[in-house]
C-alpha atoms as a PDB file:
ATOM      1  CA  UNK A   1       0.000   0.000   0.000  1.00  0.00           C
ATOM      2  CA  UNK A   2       0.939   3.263  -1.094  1.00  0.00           C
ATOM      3  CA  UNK A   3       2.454   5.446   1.983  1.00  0.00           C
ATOM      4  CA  UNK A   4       0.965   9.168   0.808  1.00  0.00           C
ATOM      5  CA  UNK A   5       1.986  11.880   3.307  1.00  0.00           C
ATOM      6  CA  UNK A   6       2.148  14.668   1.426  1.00  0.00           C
ATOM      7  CA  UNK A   7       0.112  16.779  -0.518  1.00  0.00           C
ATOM      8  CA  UNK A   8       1.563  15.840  -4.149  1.00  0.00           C
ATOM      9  CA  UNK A   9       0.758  12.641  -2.582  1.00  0.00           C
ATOM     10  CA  UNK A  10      -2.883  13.006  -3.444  1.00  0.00           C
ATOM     11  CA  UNK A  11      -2.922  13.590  -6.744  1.00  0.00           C
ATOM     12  CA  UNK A  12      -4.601  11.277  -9.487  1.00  0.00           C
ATOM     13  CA  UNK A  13      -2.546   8.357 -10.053  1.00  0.00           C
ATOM     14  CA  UNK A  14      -3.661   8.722 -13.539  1.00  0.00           C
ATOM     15  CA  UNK A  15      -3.051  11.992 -14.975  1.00  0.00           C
ATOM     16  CA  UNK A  16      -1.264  13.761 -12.137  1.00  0.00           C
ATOM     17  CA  UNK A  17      -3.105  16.085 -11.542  1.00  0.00           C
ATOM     18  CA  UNK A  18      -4.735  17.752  -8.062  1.00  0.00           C
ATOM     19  CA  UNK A  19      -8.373  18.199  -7.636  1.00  0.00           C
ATOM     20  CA  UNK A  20     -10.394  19.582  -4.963  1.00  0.00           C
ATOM     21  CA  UNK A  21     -14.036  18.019  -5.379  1.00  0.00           C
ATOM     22  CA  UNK A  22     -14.669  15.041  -4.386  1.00  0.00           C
ATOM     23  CA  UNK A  23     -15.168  11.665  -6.717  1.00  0.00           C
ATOM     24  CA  UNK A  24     -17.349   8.884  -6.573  1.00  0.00           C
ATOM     25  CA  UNK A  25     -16.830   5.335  -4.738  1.00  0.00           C
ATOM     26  CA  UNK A  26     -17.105   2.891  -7.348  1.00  0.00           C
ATOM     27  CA  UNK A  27     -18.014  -0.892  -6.486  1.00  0.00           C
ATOM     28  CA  UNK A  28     -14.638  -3.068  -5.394  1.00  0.00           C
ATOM     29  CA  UNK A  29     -15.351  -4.943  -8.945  1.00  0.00           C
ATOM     30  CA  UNK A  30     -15.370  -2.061 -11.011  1.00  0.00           C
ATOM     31  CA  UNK A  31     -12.527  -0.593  -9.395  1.00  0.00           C
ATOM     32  CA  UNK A  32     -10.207  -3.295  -9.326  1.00  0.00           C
ATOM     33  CA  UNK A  33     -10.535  -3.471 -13.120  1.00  0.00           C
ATOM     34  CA  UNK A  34      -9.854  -0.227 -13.871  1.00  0.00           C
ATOM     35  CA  UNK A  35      -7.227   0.598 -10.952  1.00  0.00           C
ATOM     36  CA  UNK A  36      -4.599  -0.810  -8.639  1.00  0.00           C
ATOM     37  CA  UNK A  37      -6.465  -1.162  -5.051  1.00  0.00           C
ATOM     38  CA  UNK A  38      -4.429   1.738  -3.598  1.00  0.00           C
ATOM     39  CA  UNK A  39      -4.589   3.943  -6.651  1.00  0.00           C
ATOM     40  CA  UNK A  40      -6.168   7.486  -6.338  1.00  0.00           C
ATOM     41  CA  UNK A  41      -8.046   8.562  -8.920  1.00  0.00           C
ATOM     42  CA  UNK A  42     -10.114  11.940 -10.566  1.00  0.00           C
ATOM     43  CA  UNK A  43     -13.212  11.015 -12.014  1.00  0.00           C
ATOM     44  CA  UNK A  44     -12.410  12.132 -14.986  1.00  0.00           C
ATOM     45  CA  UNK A  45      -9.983   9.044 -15.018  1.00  0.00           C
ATOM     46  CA  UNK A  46     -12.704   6.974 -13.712  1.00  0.00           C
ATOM     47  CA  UNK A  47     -14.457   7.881 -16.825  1.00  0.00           C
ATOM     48  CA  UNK A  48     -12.287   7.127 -19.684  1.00  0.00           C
ATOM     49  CA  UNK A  49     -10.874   4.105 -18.158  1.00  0.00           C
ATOM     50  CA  UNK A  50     -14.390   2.811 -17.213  1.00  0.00           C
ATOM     51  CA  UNK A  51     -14.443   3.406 -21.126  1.00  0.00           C
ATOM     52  CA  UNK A  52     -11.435   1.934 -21.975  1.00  0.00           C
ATOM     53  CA  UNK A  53     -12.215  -1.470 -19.934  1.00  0.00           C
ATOM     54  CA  UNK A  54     -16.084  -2.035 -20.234  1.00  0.00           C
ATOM     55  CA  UNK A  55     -16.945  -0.148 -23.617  1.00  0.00           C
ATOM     56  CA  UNK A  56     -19.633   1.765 -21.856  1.00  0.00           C
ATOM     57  CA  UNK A  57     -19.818   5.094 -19.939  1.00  0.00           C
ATOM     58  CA  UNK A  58     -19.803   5.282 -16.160  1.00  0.00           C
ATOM     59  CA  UNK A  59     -23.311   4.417 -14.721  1.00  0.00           C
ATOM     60  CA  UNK A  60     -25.121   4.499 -11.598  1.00  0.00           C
ATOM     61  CA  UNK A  61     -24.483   0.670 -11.007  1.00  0.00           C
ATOM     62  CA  UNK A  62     -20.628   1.100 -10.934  1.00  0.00           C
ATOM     63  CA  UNK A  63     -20.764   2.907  -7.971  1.00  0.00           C
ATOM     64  CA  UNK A  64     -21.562   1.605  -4.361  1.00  0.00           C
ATOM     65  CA  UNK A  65     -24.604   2.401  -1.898  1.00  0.00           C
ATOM     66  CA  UNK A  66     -23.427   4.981   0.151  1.00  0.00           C
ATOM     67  CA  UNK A  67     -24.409   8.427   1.506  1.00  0.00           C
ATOM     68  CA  UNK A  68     -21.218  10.047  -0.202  1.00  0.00           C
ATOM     69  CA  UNK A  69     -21.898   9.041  -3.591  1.00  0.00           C
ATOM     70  CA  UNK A  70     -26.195  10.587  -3.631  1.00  0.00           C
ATOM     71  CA  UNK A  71     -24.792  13.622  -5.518  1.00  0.00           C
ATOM     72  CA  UNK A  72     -23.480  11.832  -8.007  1.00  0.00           C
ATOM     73  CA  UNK A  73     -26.598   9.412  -8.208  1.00  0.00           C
ATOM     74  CA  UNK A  74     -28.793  11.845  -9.077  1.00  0.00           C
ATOM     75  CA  UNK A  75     -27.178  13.865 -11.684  1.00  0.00           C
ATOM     76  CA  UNK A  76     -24.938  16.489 -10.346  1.00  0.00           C
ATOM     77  CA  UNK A  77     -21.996  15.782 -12.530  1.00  0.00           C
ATOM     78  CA  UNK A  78     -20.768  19.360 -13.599  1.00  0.00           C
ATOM     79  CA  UNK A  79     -21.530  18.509 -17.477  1.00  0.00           C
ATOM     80  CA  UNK A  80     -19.951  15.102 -17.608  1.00  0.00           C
ATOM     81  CA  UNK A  81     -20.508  11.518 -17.393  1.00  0.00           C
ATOM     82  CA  UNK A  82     -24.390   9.291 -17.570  1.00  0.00           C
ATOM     83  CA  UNK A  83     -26.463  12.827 -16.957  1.00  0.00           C
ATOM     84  CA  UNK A  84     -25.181  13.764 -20.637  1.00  0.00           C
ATOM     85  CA  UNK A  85     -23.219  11.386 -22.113  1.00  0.00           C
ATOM     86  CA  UNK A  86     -20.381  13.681 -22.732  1.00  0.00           C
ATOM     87  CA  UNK A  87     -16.948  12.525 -22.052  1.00  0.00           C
ATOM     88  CA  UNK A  88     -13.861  13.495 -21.885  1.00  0.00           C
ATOM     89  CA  UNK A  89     -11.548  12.315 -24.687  1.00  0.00           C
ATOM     90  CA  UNK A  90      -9.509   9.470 -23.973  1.00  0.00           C
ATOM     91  CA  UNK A  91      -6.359   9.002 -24.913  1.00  0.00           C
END
């Protein structure tokens, strides 16, 4: 397991990058296929690698039941992911 103690620490373990809102829990199954278990990752990553691995965009069933991830259930995704079906591109 990763040791992070510092702030650089924290950023996404996929582009490198800081963020300061907060990203969804996805489902143990979903994660482990599209991260190591002690990866950190922006949900823009999520996206595109949920992409990359299942051919389909990110949907409500990826993620798991819990209080933290209602925003996200219901819509509130800033312009991206299931509420329009716009994507970032991958590369």
């Amino acid at each position: 397991m990763k040791n992070r103690t510092n702030e650089e620490d924290f950023n996404c373990d996929g582009c490198g990058t800081s963020w300061s809102y907060v990203s969804p829990m996805l489902k143990d199954e979903v994660w482990l296929t599209i991260a190591r278990k002690d990866d950190l990752l922006c949900v823009f990553c999520m996206i595109k690698r949920i992409l990359l691995h299942f051919n389909r965009l990110m949907s409500p069933d990826d993620l798991t039941s819990c209080p933290a991830n209602k925003e996200f259930e219901i819509g509130m995704w800033l312009g991206i992911g299931w509420a329009t079906g716009r994507l970032p591109a991958v590369k």
